[in-house]
C-alpha atoms as a PDB file:
ATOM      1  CA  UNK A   1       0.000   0.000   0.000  1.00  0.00           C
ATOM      2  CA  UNK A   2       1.519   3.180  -1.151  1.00  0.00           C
ATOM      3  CA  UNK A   3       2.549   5.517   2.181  1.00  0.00           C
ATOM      4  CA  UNK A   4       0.020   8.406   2.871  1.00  0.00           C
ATOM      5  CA  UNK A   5       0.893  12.387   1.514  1.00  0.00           C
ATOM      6  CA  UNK A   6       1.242  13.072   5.342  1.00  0.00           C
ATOM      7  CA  UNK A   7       3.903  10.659   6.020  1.00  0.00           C
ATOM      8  CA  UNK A   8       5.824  10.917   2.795  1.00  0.00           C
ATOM      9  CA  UNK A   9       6.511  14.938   3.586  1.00  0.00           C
ATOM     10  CA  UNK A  10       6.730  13.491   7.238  1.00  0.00           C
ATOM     11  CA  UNK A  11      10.059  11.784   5.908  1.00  0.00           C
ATOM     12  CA  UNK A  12      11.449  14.342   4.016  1.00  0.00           C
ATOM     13  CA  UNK A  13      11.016  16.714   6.837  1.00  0.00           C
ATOM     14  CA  UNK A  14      12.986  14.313   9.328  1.00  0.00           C
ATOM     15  CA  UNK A  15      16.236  14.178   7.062  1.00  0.00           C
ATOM     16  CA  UNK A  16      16.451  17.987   7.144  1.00  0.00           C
ATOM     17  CA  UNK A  17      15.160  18.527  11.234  1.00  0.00           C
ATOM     18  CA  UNK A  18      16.932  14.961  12.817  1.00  0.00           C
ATOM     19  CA  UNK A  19      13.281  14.157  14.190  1.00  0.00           C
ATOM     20  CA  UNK A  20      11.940  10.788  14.627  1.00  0.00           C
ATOM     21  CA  UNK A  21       9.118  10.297  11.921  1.00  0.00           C
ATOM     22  CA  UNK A  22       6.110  10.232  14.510  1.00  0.00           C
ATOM     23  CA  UNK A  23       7.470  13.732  15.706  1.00  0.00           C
ATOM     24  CA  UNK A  24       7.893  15.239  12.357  1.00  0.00           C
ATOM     25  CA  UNK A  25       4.413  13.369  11.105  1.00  0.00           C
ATOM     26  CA  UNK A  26       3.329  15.778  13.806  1.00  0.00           C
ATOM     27  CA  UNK A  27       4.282  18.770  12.504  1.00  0.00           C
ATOM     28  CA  UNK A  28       3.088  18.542   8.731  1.00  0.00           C
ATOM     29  CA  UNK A  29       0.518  21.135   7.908  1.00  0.00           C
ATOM     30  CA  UNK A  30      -2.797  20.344   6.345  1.00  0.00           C
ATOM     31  CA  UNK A  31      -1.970  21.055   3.262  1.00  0.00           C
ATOM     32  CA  UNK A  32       0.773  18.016   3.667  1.00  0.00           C
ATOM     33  CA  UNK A  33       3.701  21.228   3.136  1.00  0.00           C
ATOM     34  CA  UNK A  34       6.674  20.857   5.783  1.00  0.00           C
ATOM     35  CA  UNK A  35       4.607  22.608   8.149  1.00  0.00           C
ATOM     36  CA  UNK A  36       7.916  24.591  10.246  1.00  0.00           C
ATOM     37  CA  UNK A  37       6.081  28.002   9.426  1.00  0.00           C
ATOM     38  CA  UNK A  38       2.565  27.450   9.235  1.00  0.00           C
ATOM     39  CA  UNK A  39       1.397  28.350  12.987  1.00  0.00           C
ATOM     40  CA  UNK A  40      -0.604  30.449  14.663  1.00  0.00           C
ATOM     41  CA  UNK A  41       0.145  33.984  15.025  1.00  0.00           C
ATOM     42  CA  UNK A  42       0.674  33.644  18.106  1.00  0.00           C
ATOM     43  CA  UNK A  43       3.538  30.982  17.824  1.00  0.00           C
ATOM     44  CA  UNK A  44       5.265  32.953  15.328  1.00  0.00           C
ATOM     45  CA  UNK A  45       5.116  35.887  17.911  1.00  0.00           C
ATOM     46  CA  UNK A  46       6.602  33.594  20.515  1.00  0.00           C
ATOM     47  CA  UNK A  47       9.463  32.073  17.631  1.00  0.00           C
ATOM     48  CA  UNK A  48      10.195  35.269  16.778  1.00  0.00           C
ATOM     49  CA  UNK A  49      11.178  36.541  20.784  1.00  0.00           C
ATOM     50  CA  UNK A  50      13.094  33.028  21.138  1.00  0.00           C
ATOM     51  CA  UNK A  51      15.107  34.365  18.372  1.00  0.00           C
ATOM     52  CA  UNK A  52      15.812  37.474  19.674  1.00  0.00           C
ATOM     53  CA  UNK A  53      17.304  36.160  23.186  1.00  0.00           C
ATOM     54  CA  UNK A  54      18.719  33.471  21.316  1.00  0.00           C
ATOM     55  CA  UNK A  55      20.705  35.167  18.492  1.00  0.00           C
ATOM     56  CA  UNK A  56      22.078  37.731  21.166  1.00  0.00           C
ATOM     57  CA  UNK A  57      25.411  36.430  23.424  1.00  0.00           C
ATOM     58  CA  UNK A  58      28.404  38.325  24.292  1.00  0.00           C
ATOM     59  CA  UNK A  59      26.227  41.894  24.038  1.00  0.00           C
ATOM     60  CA  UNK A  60      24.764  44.450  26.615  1.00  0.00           C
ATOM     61  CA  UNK A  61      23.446  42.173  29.093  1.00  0.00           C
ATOM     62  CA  UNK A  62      20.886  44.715  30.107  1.00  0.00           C
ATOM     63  CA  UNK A  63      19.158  43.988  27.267  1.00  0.00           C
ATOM     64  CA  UNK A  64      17.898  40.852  25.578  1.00  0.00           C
ATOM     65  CA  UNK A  65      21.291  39.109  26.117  1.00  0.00           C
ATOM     66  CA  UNK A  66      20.448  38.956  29.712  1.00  0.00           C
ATOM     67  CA  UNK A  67      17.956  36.427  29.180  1.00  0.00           C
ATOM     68  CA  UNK A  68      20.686  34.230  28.589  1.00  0.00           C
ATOM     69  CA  UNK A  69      18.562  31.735  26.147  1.00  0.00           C
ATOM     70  CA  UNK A  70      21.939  31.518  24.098  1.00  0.00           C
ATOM     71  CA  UNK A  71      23.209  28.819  26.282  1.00  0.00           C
ATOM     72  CA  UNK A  72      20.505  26.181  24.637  1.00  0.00           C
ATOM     73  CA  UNK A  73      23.463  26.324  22.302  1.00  0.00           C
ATOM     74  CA  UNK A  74      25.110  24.102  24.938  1.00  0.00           C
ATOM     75  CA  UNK A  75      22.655  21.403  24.598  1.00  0.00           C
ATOM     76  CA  UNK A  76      21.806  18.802  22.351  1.00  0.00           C
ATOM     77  CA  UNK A  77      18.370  19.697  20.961  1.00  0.00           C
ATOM     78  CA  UNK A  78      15.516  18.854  18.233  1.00  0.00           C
ATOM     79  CA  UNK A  79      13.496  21.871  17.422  1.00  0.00           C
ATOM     80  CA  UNK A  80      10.174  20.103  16.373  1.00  0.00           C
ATOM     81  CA  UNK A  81       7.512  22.945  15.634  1.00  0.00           C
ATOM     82  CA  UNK A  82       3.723  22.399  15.239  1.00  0.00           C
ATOM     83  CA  UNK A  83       0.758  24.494  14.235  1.00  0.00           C
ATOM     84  CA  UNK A  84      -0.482  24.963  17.336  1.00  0.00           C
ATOM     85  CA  UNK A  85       3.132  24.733  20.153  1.00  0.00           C
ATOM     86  CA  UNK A  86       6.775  24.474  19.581  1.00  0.00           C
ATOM     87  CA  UNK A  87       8.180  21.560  20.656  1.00  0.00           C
ATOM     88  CA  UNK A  88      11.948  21.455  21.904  1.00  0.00           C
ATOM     89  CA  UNK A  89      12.828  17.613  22.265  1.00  0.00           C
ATOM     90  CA  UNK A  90      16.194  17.312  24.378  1.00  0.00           C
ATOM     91  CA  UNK A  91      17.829  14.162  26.667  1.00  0.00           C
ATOM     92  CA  UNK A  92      18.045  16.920  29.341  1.00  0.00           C
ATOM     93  CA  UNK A  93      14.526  18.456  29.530  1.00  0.00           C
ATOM     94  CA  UNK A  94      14.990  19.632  33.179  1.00  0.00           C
ATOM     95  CA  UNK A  95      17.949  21.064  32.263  1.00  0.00           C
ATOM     96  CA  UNK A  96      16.736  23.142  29.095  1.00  0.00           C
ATOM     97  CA  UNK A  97      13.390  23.669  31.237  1.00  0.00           C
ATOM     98  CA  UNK A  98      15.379  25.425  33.875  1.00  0.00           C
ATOM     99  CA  UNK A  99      17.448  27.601  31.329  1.00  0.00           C
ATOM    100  CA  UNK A 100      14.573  28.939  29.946  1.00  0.00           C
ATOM    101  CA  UNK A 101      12.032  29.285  32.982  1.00  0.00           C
ATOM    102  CA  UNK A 102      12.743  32.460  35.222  1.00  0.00           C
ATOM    103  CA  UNK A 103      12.974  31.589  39.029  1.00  0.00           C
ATOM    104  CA  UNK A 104      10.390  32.685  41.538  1.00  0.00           C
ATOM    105  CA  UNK A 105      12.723  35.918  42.634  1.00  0.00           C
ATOM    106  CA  UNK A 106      13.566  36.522  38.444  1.00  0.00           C
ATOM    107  CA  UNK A 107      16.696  36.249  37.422  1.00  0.00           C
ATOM    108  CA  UNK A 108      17.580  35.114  33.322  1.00  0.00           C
ATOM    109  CA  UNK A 109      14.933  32.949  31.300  1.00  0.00           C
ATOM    110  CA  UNK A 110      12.748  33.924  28.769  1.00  0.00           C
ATOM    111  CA  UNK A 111      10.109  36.889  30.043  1.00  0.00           C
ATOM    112  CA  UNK A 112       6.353  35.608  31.000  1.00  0.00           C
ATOM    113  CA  UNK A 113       7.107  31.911  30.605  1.00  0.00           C
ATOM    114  CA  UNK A 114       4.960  29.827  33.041  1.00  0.00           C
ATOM    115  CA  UNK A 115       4.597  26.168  33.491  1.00  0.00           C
ATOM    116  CA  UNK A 116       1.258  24.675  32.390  1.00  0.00           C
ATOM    117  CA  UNK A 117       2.146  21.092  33.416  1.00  0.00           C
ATOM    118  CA  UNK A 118       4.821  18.407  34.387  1.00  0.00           C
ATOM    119  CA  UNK A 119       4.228  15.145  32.701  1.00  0.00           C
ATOM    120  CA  UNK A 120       6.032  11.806  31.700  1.00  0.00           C
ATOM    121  CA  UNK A 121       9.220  11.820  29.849  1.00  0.00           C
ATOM    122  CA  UNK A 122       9.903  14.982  32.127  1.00  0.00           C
ATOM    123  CA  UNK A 123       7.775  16.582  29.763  1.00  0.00           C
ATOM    124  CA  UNK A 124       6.842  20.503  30.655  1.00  0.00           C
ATOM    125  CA  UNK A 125       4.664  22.162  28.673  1.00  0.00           C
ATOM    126  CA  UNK A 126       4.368  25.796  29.186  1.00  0.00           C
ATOM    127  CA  UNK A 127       3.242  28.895  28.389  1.00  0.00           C
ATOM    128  CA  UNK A 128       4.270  31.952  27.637  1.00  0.00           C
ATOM    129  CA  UNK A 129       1.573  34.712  28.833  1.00  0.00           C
ATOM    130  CA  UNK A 130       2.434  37.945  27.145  1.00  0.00           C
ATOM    131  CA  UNK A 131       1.784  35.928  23.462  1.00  0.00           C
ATOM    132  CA  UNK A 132      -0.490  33.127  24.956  1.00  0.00           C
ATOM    133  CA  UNK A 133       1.067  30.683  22.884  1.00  0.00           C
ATOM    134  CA  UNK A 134       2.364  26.897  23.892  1.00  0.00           C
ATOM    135  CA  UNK A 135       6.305  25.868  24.499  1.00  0.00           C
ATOM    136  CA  UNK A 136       7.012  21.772  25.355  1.00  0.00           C
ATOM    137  CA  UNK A 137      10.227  20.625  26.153  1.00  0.00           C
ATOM    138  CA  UNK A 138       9.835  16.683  26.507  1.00  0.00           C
ATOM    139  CA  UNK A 139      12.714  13.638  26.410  1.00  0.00           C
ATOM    140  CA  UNK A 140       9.906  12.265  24.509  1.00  0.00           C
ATOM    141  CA  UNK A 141      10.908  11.537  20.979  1.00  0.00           C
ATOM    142  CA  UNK A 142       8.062  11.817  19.559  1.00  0.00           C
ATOM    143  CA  UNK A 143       7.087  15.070  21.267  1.00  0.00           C
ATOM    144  CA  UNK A 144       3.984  14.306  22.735  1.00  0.00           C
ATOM    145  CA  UNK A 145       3.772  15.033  26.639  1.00  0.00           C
ATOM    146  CA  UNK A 146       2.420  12.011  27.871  1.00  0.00           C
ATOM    147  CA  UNK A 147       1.319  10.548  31.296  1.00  0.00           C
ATOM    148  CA  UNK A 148       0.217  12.062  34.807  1.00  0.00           C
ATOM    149  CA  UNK A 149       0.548  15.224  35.648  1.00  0.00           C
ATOM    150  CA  UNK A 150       3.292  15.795  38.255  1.00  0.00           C
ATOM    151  CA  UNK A 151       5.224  17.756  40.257  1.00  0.00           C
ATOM    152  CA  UNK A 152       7.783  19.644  37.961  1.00  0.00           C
ATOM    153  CA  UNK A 153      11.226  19.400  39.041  1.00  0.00           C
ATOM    154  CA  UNK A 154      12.570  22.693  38.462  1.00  0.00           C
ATOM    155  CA  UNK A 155      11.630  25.802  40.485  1.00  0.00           C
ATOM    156  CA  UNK A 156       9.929  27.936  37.957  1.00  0.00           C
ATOM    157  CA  UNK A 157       6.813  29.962  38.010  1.00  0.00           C
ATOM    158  CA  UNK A 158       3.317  28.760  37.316  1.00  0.00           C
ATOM    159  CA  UNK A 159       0.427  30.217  35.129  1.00  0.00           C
ATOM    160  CA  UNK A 160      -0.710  31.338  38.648  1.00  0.00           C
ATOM    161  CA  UNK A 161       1.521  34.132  38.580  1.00  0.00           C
ATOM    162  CA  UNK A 162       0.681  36.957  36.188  1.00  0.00           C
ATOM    163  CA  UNK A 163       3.174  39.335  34.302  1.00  0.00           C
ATOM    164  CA  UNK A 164       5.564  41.163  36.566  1.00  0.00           C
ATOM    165  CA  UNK A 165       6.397  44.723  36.584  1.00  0.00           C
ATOM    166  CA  UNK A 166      10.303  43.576  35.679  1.00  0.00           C
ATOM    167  CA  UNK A 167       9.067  41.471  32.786  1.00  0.00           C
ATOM    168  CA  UNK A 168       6.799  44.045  31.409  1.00  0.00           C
ATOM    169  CA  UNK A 169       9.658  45.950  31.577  1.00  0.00           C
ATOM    170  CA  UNK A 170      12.292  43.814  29.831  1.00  0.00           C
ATOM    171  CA  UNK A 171       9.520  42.866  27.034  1.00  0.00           C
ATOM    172  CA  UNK A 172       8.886  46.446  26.489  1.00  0.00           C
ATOM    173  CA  UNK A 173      12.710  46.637  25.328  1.00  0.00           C
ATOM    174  CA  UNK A 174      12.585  44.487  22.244  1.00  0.00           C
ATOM    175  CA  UNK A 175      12.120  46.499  19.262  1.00  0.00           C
ATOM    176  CA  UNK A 176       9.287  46.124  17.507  1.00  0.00           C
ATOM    177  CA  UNK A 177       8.826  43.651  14.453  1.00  0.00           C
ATOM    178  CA  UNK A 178       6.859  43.846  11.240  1.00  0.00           C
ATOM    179  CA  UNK A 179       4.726  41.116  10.702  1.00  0.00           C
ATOM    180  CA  UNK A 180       7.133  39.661   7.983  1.00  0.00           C
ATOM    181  CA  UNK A 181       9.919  40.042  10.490  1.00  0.00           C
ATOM    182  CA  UNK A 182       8.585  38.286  12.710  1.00  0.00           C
ATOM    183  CA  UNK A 183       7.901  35.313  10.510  1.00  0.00           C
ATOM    184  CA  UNK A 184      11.137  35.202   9.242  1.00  0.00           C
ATOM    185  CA  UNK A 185      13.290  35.403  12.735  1.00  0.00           C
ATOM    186  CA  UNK A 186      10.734  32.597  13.716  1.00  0.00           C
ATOM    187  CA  UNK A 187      12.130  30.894  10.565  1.00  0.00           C
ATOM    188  CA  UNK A 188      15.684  31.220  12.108  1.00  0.00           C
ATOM    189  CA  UNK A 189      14.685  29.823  15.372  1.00  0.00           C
ATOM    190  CA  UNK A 190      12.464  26.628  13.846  1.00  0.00           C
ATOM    191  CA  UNK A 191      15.469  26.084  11.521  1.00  0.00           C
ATOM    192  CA  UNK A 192      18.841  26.056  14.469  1.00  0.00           C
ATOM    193  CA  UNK A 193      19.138  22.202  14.624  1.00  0.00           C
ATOM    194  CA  UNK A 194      17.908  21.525  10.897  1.00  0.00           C
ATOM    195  CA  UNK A 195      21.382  20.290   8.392  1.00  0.00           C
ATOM    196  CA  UNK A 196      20.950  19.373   5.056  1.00  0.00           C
ATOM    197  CA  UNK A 197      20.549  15.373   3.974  1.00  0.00           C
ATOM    198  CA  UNK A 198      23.088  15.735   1.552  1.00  0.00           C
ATOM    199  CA  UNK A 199      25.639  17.280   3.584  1.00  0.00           C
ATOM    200  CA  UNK A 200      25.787  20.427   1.692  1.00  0.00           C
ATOM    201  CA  UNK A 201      24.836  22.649   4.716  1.00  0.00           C
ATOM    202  CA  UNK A 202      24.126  22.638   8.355  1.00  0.00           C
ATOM    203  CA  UNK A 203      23.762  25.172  11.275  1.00  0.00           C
ATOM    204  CA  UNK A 204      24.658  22.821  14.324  1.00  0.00           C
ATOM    205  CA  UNK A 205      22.512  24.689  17.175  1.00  0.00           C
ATOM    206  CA  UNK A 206      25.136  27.933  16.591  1.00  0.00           C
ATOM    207  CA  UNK A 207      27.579  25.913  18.628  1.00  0.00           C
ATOM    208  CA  UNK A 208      29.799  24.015  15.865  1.00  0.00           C
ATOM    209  CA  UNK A 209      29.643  22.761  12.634  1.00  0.00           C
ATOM    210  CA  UNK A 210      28.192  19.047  12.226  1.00  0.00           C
ATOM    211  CA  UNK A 211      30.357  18.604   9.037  1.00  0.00           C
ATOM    212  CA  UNK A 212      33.479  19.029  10.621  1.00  0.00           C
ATOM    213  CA  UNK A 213      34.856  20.956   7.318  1.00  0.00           C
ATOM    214  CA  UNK A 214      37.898  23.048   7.721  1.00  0.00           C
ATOM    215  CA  UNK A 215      38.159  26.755   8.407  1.00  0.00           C
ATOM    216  CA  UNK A 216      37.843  29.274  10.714  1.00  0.00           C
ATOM    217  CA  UNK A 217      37.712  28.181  14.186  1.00  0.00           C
ATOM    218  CA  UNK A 218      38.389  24.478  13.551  1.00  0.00           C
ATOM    219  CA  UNK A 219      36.799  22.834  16.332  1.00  0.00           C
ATOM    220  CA  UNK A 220      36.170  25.624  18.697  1.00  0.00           C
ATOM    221  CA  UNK A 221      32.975  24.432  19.294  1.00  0.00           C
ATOM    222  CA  UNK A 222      31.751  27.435  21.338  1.00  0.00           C
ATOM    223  CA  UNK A 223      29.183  29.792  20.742  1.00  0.00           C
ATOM    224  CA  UNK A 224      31.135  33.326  20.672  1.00  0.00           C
ATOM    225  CA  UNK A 225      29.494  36.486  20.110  1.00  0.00           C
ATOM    226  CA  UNK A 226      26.232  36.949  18.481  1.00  0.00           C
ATOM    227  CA  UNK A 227      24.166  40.063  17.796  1.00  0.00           C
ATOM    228  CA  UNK A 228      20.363  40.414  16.591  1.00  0.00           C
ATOM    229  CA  UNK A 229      19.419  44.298  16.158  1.00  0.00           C
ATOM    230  CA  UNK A 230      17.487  46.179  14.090  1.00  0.00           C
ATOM    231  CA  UNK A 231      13.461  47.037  14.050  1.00  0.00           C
ATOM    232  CA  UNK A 232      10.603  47.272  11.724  1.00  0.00           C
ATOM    233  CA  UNK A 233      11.349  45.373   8.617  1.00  0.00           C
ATOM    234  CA  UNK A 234      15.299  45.750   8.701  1.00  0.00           C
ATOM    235  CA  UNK A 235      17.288  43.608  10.912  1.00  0.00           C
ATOM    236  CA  UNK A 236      20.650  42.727  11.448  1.00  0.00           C
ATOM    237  CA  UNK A 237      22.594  39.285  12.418  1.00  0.00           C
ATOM    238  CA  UNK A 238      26.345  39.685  13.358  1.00  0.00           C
ATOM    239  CA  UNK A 239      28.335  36.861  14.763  1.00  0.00           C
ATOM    240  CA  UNK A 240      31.854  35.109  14.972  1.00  0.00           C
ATOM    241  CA  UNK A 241      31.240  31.291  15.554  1.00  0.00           C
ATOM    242  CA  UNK A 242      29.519  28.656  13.403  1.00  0.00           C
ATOM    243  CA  UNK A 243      27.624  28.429  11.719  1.00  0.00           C
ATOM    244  CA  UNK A 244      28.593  29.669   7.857  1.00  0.00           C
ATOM    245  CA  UNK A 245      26.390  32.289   6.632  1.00  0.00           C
ATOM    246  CA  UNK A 246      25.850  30.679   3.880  1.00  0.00           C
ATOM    247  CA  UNK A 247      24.716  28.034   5.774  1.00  0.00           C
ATOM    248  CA  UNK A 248      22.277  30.139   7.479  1.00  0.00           C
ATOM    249  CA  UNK A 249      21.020  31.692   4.094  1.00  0.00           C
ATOM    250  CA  UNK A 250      20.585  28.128   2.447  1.00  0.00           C
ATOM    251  CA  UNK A 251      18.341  26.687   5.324  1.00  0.00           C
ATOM    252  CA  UNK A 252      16.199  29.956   5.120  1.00  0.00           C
ATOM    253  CA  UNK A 253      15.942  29.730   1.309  1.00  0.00           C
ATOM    254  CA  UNK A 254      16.035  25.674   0.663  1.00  0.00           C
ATOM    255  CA  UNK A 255      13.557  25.030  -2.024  1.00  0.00           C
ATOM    256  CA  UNK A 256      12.451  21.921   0.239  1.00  0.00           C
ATOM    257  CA  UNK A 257      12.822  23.448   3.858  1.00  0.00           C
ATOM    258  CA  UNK A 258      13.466  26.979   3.693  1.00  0.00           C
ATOM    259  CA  UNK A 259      10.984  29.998   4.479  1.00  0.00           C
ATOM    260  CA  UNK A 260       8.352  29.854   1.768  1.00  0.00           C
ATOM    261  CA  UNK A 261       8.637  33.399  -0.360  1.00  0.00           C
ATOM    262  CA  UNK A 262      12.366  33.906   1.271  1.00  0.00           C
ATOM    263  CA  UNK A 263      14.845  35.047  -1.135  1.00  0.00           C
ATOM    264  CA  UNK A 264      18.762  35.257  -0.700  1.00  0.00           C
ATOM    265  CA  UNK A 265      19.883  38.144  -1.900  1.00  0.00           C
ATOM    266  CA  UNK A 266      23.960  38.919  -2.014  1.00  0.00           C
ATOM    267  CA  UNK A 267      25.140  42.027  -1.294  1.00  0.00           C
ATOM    268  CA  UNK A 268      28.732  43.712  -1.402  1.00  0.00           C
ATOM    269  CA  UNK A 269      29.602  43.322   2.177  1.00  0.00           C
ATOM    270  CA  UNK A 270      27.951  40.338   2.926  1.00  0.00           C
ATOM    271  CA  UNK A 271      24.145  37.997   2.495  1.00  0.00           C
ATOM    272  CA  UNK A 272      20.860  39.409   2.843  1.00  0.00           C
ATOM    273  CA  UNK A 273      17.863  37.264   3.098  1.00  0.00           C
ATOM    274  CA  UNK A 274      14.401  38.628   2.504  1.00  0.00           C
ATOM    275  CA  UNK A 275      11.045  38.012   2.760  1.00  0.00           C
ATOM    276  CA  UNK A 276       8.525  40.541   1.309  1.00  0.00           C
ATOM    277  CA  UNK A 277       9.547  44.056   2.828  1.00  0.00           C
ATOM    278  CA  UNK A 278      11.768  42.800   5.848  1.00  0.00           C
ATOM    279  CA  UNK A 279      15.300  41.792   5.400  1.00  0.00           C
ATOM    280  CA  UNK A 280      17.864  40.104   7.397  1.00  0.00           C
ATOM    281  CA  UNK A 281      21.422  41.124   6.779  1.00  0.00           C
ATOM    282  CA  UNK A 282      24.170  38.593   7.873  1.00  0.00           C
ATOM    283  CA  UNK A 283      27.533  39.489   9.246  1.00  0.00           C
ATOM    284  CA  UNK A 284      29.764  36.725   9.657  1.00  0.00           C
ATOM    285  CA  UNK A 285      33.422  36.192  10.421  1.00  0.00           C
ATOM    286  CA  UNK A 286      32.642  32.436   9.650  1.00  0.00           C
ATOM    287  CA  UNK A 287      32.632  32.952   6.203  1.00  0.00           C
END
């Protein structure tokens, strides 16, 4: 019997994001496309902050860098993303849990994310109030939080606890984000762990380079500096580690897993990848 639509795109999506086929099966839209940008808007809103603390390290840490979400680059991760939650798959789920959530006095983690529940597989799934949309980070391979609920084993906050006066505050410092923006720093985020089957390109969670080719910063394997600025529907990437920018432009721009409508677009100083109005600009030293 010939394999269904959904489960065909189900494996091609796999050999680009590492996921196991049940997780990736998950993800495929309804229209059977890859399904890493179709979401609700307010999952792209939530992508799109990830990226921001994410793709700043090394900066002014009174700013988004002191969130500090640039050390998932120390883990091993699967970023498995769904219509309706992103799903972060990870042997260490406490660990990546605890890096994220902000303790009950503050402190780094991303701003307004709560716990919604604790279950099997140390799954949390959580939720970020200021966007209202759905974050899981589960040792589950397949992604699904599964079992009982219990009690979580990191000290984080709870949806109990509403915004705080110091998150407001930190929120209210990330420039603001045209829509297109916003899908395409999501785009970055969904797209950190993703390599290409044939070898030709892979980012490597910003941390090293999964194809072990020489160059710069043969294995260095450390995150070094990385800067997100910009506002509207111009932004800027700078950084000094892996991975290669063009790397970065061909997982954005992949016929098969790229950012539907983005376009690479090479400039004299470096790669700029648009989408619509908004453009990302990449500075590397990687190159």
């Amino acid at each position: 019997m010939p394999e269904s639509r959904r489960t065909a795109a189900a494996r091609t999506r796999a050999l680009y994001t590492g996921e196991k086929l049940v997780a990736a099966r998950a993800g495929i839209a309804r229209d059977h496309s890859l399904g890493l940008d179709t979401c609700r808007p307010e999952q792209c809103a939530l992508r799109a902050l990830l990226a921001f603390g994410y793709l700043n390290h090394g900066v002014d840490y009174d700013g988004p860098a002191g969130w500090f979400l640039s050390i998932l680059s120390a883990y091993t991760l699967t970023v498995s993303p769904r219509f309706e939650r992103l799903v972060l798959i990870t042997d260490v789920p406490d660990n990546v849990a605890g890096r994220l959530l902000r303790g009950p006095t503050g402190g780094s983690g991303l701003p307004g994310l709560r716990i919604e529940e604790h279950r099997g597989h140390r799954s949390y799934v959580m939720r970020h109030l200021p966007t209202d949309a759905q974050l899981v980070i589960t040792g589950n391979a397949s992604g699904t939080p599964t079992g009982a609920q219990i009690e979580p084993h990191v000290d984080g906050l709870t949806t109990d606890t509403p915004l705080t006066a110091a998150e407001q505050e930190q929120l209210a410092r990330v420039p603001g984000m045209s829509q297109e923006a916003r899908r395409l720093l999501a785009g970055v985020f969904c797209r950190i762990t993703t390599s290409d089957p044939d070898g030709k390109w892979a980012i490597g969670n910003w941390f090293y380079d999964p194809l072990e080719r020489p160059g710069w910063l043969d294995g260095a394997h450390r995150p070094g500096y990385r800067r997100l600025d910009g506002g509207g529907d111009r932004w800027e990437l700078d950084w000094e580690a892996d991975p290669y920018p063009d790397d970065l432009a061909a997982a954005l721009t992949d016929p098969v897993i790229g950012v539907p409508g983005a376009e690479r677009r090479p400039t004299v100083d470096g790669l700029t990848i648009a989408l619509g109005t908004a453009t990302l600009r990449l500075c590397s030293r990687r190159a």
